[in-house]
Protein backbone atom coordinates (compact mmCIF):
# COMPACT_ATOMS: atom_id res chain seq x y z
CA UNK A 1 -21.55 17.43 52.29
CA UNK A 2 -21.55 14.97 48.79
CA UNK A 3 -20.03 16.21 46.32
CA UNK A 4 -23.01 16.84 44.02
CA UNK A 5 -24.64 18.59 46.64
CA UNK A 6 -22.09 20.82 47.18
CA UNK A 7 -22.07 21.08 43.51
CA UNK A 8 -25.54 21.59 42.97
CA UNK A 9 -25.58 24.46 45.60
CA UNK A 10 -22.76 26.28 43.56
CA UNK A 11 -24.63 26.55 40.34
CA UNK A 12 -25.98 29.28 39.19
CA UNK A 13 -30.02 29.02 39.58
CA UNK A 14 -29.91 29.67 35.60
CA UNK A 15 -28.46 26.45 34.94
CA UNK A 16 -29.66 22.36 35.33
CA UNK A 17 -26.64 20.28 36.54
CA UNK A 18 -26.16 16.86 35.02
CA UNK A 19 -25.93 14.91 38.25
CA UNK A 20 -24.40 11.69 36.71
CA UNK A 21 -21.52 14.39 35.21
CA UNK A 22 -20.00 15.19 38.56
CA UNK A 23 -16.65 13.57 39.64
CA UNK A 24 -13.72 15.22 41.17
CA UNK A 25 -9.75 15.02 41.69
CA UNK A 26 -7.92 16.14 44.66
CA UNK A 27 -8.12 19.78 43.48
CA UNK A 28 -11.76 20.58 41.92
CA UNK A 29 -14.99 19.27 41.22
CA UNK A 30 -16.24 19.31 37.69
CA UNK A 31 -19.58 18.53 35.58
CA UNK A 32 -21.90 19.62 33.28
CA UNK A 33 -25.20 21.71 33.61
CA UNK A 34 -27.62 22.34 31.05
CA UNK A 35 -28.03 26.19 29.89
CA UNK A 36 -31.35 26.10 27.75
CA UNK A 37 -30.74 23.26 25.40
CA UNK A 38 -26.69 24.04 25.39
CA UNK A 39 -24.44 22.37 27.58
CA UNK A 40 -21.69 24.02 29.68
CA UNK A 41 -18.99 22.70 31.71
CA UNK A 42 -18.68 23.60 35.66
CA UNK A 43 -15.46 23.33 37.10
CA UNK A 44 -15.17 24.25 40.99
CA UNK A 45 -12.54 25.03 42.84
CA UNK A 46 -9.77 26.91 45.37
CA UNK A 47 -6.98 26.73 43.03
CA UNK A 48 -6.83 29.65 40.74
CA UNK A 49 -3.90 28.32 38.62
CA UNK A 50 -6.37 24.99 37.88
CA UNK A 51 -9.06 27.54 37.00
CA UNK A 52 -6.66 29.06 34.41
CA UNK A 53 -6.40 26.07 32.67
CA UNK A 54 -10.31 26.26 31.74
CA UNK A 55 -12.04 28.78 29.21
CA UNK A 56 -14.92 30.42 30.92
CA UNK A 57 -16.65 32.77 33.37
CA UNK A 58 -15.06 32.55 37.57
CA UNK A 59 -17.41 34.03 40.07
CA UNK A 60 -16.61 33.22 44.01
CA UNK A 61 -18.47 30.63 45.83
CA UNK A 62 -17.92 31.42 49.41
CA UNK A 63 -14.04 30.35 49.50
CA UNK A 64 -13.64 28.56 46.33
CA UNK A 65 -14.12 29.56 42.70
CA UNK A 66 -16.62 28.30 39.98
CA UNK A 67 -15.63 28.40 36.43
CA UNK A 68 -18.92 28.46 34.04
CA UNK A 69 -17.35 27.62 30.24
CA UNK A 70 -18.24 26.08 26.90
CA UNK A 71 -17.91 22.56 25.92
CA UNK A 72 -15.61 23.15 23.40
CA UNK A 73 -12.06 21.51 22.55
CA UNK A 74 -9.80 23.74 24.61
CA UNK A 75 -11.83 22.52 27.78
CA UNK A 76 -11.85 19.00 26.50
CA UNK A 77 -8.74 18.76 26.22
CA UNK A 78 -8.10 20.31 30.00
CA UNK A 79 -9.82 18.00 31.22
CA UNK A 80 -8.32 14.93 29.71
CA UNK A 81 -5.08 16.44 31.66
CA UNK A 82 -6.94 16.38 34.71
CA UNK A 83 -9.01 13.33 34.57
CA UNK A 84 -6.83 10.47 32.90
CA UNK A 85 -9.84 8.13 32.77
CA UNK A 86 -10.99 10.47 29.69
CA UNK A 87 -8.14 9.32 27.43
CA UNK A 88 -8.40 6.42 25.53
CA UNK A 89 -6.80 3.40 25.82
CA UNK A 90 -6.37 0.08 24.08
CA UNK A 91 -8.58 -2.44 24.80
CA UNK A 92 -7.03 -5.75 24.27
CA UNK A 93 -8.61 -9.03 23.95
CA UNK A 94 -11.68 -8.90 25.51
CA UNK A 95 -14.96 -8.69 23.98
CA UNK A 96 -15.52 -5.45 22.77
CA UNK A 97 -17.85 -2.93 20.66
CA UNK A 98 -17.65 0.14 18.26
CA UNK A 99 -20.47 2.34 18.45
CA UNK A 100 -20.26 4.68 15.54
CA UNK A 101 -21.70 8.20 16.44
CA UNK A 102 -22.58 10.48 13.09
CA UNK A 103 -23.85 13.25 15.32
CA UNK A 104 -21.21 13.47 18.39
CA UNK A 105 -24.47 13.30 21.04
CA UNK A 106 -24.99 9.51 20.97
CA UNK A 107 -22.21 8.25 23.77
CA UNK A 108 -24.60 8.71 26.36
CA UNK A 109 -26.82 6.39 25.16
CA UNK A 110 -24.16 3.93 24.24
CA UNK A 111 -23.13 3.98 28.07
CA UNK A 112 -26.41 3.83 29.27
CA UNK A 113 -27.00 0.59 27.11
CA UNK A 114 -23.22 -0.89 28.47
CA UNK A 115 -24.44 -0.34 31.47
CA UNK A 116 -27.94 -2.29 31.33
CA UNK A 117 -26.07 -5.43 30.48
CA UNK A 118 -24.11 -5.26 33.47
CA UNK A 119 -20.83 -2.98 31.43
CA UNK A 120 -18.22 -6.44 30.85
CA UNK A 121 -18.23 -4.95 27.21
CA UNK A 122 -14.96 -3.44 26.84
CA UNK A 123 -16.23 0.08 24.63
CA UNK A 124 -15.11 1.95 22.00
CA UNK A 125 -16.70 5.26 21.42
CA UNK A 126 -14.72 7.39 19.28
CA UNK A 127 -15.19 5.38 15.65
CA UNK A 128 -15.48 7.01 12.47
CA UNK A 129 -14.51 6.34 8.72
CA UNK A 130 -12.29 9.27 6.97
CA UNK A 131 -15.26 8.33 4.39
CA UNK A 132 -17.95 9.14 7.44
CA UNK A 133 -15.90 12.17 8.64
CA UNK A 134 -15.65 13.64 5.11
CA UNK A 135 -19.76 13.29 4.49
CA UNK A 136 -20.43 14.69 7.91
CA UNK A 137 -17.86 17.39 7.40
CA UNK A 138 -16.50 16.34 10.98
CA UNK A 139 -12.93 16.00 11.75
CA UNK A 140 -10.65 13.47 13.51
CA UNK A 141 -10.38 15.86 16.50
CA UNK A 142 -14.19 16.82 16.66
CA UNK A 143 -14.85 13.11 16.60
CA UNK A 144 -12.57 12.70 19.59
CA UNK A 145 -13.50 15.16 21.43
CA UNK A 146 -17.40 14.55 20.97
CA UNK A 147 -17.19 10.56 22.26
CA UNK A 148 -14.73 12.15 24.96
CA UNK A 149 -18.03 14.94 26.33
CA UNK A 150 -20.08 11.98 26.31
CA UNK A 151 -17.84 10.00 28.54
CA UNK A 152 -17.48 12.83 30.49
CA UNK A 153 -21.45 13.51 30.80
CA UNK A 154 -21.97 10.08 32.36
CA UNK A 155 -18.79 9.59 34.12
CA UNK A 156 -17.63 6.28 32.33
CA UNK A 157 -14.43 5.47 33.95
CA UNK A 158 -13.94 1.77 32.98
CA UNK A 159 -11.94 2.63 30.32
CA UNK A 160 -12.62 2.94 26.24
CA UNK A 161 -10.97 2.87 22.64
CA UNK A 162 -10.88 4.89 19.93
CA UNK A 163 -11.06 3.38 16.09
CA UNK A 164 -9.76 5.04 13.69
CA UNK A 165 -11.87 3.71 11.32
CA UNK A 166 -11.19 1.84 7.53
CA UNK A 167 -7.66 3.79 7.14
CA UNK A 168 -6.41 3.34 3.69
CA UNK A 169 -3.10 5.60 3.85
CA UNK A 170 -0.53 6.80 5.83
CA UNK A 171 -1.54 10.27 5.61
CA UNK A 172 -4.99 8.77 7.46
CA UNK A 173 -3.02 7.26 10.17
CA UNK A 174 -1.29 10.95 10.68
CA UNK A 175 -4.03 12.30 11.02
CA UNK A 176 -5.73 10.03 13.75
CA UNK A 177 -2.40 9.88 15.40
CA UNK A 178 -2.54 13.32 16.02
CA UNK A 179 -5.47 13.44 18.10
CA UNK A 180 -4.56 10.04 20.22
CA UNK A 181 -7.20 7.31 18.52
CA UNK A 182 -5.48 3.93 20.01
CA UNK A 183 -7.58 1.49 17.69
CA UNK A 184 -6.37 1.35 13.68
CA UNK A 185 -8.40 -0.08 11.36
CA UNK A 186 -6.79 -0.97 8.13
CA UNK A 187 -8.54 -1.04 5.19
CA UNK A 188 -6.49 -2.89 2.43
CA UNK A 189 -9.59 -3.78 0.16
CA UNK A 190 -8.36 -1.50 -2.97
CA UNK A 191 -5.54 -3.90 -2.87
CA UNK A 192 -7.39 -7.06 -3.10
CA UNK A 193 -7.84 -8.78 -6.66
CA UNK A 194 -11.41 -10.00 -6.46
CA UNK A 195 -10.86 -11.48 -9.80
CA UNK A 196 -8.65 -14.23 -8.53
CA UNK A 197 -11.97 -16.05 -7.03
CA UNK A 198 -12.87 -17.33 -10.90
CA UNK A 199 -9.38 -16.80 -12.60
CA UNK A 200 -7.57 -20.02 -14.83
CA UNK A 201 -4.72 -20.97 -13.24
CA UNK A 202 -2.43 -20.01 -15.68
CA UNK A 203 -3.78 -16.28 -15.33
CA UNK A 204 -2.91 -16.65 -11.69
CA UNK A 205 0.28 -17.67 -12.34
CA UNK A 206 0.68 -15.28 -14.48
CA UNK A 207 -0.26 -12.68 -11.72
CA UNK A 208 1.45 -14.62 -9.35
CA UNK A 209 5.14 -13.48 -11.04
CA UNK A 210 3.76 -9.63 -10.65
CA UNK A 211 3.59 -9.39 -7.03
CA UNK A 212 5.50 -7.32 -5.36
CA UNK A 213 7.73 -9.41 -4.06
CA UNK A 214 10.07 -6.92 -2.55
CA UNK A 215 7.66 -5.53 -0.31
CA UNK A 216 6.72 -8.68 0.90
CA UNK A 217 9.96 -9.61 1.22
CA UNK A 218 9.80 -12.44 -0.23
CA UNK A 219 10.21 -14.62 -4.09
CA UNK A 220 7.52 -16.69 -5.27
CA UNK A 221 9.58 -20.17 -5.17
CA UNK A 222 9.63 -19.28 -0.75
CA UNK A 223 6.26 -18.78 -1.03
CA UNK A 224 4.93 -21.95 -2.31
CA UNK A 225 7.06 -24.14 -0.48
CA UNK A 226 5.67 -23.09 2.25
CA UNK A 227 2.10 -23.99 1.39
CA UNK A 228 1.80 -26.05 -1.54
CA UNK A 229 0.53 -29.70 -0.87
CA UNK A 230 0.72 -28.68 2.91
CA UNK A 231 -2.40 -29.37 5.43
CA UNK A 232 -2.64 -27.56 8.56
CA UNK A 233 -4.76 -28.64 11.08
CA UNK A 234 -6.66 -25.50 13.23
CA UNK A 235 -8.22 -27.01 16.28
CA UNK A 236 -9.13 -30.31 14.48
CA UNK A 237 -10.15 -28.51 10.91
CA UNK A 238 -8.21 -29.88 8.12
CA UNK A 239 -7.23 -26.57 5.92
CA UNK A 240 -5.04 -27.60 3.04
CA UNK A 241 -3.50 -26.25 -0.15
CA UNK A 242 -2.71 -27.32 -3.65
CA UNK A 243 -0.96 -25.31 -6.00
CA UNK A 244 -4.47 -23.45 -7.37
CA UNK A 245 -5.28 -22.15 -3.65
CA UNK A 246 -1.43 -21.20 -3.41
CA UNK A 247 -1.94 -18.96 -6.28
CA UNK A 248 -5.40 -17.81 -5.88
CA UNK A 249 -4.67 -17.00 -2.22
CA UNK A 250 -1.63 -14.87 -2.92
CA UNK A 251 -3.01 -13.04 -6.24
CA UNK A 252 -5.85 -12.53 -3.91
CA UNK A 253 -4.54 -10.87 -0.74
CA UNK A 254 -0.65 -10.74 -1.84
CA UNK A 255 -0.92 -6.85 -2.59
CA UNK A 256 -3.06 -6.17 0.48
CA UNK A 257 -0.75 -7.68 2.98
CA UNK A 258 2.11 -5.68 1.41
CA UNK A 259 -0.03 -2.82 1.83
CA UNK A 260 -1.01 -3.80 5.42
CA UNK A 261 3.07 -4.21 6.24
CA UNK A 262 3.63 -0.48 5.11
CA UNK A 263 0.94 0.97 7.00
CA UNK A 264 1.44 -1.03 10.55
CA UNK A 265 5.46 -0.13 9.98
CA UNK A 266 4.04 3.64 9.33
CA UNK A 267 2.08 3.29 12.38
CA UNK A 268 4.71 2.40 14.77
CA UNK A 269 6.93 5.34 13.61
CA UNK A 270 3.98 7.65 14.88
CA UNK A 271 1.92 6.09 17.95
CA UNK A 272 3.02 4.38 20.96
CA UNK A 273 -0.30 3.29 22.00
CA UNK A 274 -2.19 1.36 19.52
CA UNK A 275 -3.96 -1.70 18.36
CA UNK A 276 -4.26 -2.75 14.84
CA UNK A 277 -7.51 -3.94 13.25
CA UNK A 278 -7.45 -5.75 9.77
CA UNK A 279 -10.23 -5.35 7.46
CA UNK A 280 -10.91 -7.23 4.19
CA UNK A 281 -14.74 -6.94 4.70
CA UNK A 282 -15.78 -4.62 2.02
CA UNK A 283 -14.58 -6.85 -0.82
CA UNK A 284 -16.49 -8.70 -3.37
CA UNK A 285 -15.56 -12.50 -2.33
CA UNK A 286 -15.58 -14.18 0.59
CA UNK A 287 -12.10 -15.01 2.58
CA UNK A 288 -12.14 -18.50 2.04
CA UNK A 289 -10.29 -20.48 5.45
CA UNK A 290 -7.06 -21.16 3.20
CA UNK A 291 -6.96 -17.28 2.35
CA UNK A 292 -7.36 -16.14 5.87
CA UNK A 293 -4.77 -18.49 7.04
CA UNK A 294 -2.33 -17.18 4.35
CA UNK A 295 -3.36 -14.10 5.30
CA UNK A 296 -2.07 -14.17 9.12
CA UNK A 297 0.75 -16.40 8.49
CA UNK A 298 2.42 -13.69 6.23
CA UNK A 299 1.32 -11.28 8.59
CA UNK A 300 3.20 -13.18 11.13
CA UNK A 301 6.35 -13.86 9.06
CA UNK A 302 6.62 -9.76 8.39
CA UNK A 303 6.28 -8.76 11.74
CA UNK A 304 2.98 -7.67 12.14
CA UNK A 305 1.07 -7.44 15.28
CA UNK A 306 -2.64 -7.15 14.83
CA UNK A 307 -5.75 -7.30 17.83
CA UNK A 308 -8.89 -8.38 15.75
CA UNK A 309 -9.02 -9.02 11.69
CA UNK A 310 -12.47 -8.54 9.74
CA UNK A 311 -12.71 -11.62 7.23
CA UNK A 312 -15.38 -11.55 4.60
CA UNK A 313 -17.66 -13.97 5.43
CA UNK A 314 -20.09 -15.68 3.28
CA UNK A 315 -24.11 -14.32 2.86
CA UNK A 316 -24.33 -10.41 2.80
CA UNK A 317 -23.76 -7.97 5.84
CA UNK A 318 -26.08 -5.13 4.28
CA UNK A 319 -26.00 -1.54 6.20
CA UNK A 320 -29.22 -0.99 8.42
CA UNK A 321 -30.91 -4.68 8.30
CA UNK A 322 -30.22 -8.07 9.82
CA UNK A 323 -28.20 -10.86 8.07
CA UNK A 324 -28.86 -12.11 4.94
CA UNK A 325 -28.11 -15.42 4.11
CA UNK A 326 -28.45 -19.08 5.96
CA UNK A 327 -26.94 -18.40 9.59
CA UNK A 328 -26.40 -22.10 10.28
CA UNK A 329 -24.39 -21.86 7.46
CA UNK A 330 -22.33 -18.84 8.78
CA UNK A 331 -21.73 -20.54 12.16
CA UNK A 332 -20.12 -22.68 10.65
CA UNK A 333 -17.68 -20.87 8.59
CA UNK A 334 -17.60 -18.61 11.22
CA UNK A 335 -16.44 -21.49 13.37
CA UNK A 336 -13.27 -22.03 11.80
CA UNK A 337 -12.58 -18.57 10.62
CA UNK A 338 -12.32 -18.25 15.17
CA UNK A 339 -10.19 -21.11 14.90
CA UNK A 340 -7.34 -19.76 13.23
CA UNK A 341 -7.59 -16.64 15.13
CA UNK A 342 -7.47 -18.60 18.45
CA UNK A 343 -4.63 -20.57 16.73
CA UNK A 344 -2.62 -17.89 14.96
CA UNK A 345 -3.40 -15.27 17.75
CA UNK A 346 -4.77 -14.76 19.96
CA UNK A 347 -6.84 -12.22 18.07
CA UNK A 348 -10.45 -11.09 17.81
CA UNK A 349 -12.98 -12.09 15.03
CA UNK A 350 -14.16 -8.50 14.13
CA UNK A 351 -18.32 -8.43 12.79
CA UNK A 352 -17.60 -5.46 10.16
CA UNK A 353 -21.24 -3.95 8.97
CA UNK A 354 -22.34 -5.30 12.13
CA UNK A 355 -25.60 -3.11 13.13
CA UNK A 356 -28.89 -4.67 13.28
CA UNK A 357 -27.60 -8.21 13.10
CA UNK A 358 -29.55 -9.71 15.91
CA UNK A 359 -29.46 -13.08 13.94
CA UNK A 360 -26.00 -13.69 14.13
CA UNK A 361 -24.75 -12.16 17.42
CA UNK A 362 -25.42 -15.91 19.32
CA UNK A 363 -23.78 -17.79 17.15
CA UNK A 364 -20.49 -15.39 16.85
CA UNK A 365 -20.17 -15.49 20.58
CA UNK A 366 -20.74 -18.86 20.70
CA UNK A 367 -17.87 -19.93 18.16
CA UNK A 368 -15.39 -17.12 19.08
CA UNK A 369 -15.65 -17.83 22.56
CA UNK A 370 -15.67 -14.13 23.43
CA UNK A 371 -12.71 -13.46 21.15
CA UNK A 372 -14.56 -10.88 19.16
CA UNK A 373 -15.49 -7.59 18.52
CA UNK A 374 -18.98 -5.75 17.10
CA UNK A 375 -18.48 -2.83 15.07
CA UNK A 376 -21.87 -0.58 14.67
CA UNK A 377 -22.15 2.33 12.95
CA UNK A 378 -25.00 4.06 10.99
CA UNK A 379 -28.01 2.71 13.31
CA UNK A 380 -27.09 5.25 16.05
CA UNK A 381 -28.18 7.88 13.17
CA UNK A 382 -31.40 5.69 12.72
CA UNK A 383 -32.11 6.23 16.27
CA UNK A 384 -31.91 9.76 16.22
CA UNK A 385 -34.12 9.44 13.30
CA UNK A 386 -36.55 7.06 15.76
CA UNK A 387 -36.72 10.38 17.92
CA UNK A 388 -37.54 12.73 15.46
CA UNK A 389 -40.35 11.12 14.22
CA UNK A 390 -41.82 11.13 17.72
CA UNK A 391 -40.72 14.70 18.50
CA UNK A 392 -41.06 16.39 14.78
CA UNK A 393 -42.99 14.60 12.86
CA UNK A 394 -42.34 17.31 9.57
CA UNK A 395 -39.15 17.19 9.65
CA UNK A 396 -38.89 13.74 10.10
CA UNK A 397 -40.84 13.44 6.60
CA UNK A 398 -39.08 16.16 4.75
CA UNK A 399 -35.62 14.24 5.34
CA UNK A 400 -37.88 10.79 3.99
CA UNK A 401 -38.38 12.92 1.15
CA UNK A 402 -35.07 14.43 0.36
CA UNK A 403 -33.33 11.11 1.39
CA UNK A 404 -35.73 9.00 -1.20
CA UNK A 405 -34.51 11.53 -3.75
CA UNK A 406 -31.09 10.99 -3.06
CA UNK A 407 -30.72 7.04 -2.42
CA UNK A 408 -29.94 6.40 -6.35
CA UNK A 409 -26.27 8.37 -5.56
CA UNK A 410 -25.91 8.05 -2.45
CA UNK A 411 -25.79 4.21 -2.24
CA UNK A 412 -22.92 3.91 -4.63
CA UNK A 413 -20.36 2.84 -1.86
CA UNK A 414 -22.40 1.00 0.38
CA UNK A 415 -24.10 -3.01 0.11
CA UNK A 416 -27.56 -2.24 0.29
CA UNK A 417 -30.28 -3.53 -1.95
CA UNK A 418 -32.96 -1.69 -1.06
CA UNK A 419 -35.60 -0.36 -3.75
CA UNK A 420 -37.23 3.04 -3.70
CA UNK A 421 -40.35 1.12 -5.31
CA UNK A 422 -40.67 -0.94 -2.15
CA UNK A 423 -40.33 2.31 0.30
CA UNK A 424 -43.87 3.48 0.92
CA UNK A 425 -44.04 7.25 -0.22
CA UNK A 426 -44.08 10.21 2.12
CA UNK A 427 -47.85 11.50 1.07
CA UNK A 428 -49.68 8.04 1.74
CA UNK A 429 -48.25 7.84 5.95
CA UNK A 430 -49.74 9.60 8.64
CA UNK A 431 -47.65 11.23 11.16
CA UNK A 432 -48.19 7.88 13.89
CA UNK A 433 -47.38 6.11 10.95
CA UNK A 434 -43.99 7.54 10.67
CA UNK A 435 -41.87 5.90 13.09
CA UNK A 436 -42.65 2.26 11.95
CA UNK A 437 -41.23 3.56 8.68
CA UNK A 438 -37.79 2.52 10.33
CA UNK A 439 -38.13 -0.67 11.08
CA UNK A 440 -39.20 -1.54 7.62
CA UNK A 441 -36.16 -3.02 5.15
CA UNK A 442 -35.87 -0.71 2.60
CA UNK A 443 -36.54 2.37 4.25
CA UNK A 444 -33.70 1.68 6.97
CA UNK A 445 -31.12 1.01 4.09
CA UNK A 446 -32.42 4.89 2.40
CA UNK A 447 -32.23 6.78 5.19
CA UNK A 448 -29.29 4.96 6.56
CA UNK A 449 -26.96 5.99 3.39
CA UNK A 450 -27.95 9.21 2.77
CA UNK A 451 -27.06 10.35 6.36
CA UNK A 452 -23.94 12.51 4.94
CA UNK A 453 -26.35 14.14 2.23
CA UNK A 454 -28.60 15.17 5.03
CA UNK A 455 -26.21 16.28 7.59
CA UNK A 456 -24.84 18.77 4.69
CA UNK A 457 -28.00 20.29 4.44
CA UNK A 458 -27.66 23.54 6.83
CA UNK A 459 -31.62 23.67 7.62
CA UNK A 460 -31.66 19.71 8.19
CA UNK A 461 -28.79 19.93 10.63
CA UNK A 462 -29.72 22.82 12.67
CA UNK A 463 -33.45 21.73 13.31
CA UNK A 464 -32.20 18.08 13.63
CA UNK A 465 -29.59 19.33 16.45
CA UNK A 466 -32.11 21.27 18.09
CA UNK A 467 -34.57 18.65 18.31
CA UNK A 468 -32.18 16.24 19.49
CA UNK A 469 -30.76 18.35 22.42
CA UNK A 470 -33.61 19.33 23.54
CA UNK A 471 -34.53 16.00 23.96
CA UNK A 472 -31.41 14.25 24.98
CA UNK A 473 -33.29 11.90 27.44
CA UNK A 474 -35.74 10.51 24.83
CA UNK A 475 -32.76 10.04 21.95
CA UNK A 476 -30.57 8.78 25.28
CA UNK A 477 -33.60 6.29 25.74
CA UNK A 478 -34.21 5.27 22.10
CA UNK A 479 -30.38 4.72 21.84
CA UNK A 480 -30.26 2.26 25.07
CA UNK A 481 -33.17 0.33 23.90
CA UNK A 482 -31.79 -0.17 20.51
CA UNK A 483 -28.51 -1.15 21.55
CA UNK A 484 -29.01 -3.79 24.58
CA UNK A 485 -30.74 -5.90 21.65
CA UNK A 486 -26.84 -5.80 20.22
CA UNK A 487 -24.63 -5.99 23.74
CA UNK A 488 -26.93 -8.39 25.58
CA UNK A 489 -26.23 -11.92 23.45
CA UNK A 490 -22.07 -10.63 24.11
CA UNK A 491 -21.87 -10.63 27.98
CA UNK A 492 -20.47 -13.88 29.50
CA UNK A 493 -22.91 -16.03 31.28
């Protein structure tokens, strides 16, 4: 007898087992089963010492036991003892994806897309912001363990990551540590003088002298001998310096890579499993070549070990909508920009803000050569707003509503330029009109930004939650759609 069918025949006639769910180790069978629209986890077995390790109801099943129990972090974390494939794991160089996952529920639709490409994707599923965390009122553990059901529900055991996402202290990367995330993404941008872009020279000098030389380890006379009047050649690209870029380059970043140094050297005191993402995305200038080749080299000379750095590029990587800008232009600069990395690395070219940019997938592939990554977020929530329009179409326009009112705040730390003006009000749509609200620009940017304003409304959440589980196929479906549009231009032909 298979092991779902002998599954299936122990469960209790109340419950629906989750046939995908059910894998086993030498000692028990385990899985999931639907109970209503709640999920509980099924663990089968002889050994009553195994059992003990679960939370939950035994009852006998002929000569074994079957333990009935809640999905909740005590069992989670059981069964990450049990079944090793649960834990994450870094991911290395190959080409990879973040799906971001407001809600906890959306992993099995992030599988079920990996898997319609043909699964060479290497995945990470546990991502979240401390930002995203604090607006959803989730922690670093809940995050974990959510990504980690989902895995379990459709038995992914290829392997995945977990990105601690934008980190901007060490107190962050305690936190993360704690629960066992193996991808850190640091977030220097505070430290990053945006100024420097359109500063005199003799300002940047000026600046120059108040860098913290110390923690770079460093003096300033070191510094520009080693890249004044110097041209390095990356792959054929000619990427020199004269004194100006010299300065601007190290006014510019000097302060973040000092601030990168402490938090990598913090990170190795507290992890032994971990890659390190750099992020200089959410700044206000583009990383010129020069800069990101200063960049890496003083990673380099401090010790530094990194697996993918963010760079940000030229045009504008808005939340929710496709790229805006000219994308010949972008290959381009994205060209080089690979070039270093291939040259300074190995490392990935990470595509920060990087939902909903169907434009631009081709043409990163293309120039990276695979060395890349795709970070997603926020359009995992749009998709679970895609299902509530078909399933509840009220509630679906009473969060329009409450999200158009609060856009105006809400949008503060985010690039979007989207205009209530241009967002067609709630009283002129039908109901069938509702779902093609969300593929319309400014309407994906409103709703997309005012997720954590939602979530923290206790009638939104519940009714949003209920909907969704109780129709985890269709959000599973809308999710797998959405997403093969963003894997499929990444898998090697």
């Amino acid at each position: 007898m298979g092991t779902v069918q002998k599954m299936i025949l122990s469960t209790p006639s109340d419950l629906i087992i989750l046939p995908q769910s059910v894998t086993s180790d030498a000692e028990a069978e385990y899985g999931l089963a639907y109970a209503g629209t709640e999920t509980q986890l099924l663990v089968l077995s002889a050994n009553s010492t195994l059992l003990q390790q679960f939370e939950g109801i035994t009852s006998l099943v002929g000569d074994q036991s079957l333990l009935v129990g809640p999905t909740n972090a005590h069992n989670i974390a059981a069964l990450r003892q049990r079944l090793t494939w649960l834990n994450p794991r870094p991911l290395g160089l190959q080409t990879s994806a973040g799906f971001g996952d407001r809600l906890g529920i959306a992993t099995p639709g992030h599988i079920r897309a990996l898997r319609a490409v043909g699964g060479q994707i290497a995945p990470i599923f546990t991502q979240q912001s401390i930002r995203e965390m604090t607006r959803t009122g989730r922690s670093a553990q809940q995050v974990m363990d959510d990504a980690t059901w989902g895995v379990f529900a459709e038995s992914w055991q290829s392997g995945f990551g977990a990105d601690a996402d934008h980190l901007k202290t060490p107190a962050d990367i305690d936190t993360c540590a704690a629960c066992g995330y193996t991808f850190y993404t640091f977030d220097p941008g505070e430290h990053v003088d945006n100024n420097a872009d359109t500063a005199t020279l003799d300002r940047l000098k000026a600046e120059f002298v108040r860098l913290p030389w110390d923690q770079l380890e460093d003096d300033g006379d070191s510094l520009v001998e080693r890249y004044a009047d110097k041209l390095f050649d990356v792959e054929g690209h000619k990427i020199d310096f004269d004194i100006h870029a010299v300065y601007k380059a190290a006014v510019k970043y000097g302060r973040a890579v000092a601030h990168i140094v402490k938090m990598y050297r913090h990170l190795t005191n507290v992890s032994k499993s971990y890659e390190v993402e750099i992020s200089v995305d959410e700044t206000e200038t583009p990383t010129t070549h020069a800069e990101h080749l200063f960049m890496v080299s003083e990673f380099k000379r401090l010790g530094v070990q990194w697996i993918s750095l963010a760079p940000r590029f030229i045009g504008r990587f808005e939340k929710g909508v496709d790229y805006i800008g000219d994308v010949d232009a972008l290959e381009k600069d994205i060209a080089i920009h690979a070039a270093i990395a291939r040259v300074y690395g190995p490392y990935k070219i990470s595509l920060h803000s990087g939902s909903d940019k169907f434009s631009i997938y081709a043409p990163a592939m293309r120039q990276t050569h695979g060395l890349v990554h795709l970070k997603t977020a926020g359009t995992s929530w749009l998709e679970a707003l895609r299902t509530i329009a078909h399933v509840d179409p009220a509630l679906f326009r009473e969060i329009y509503v409450f999200a158009r009112e609060h856009y105006e705040t809400d949008k503060a730390s985010y690039h979007v330029s989207a205009s209530l003006d241009k967002a067609p009000k709630a009283e002129i749509v039908t109901d069938a009109q509702l779902v093609d609200l969300l593929d319309q620009f400014d309407v994906r940017q409103i709703v997309h930004v005012t997720f954590g304003s939602v979530l923290k409304n206790p009638d939104f959440y519940a009714r949003l939650m209920q909907d969704l589980r109780s129709n985890p196929d269709a959000y599973a479906a809308d999710l797998t759609k959405h997403f093969v549009r963003h894997l499929a231009p990444f898998v090697s032909q």
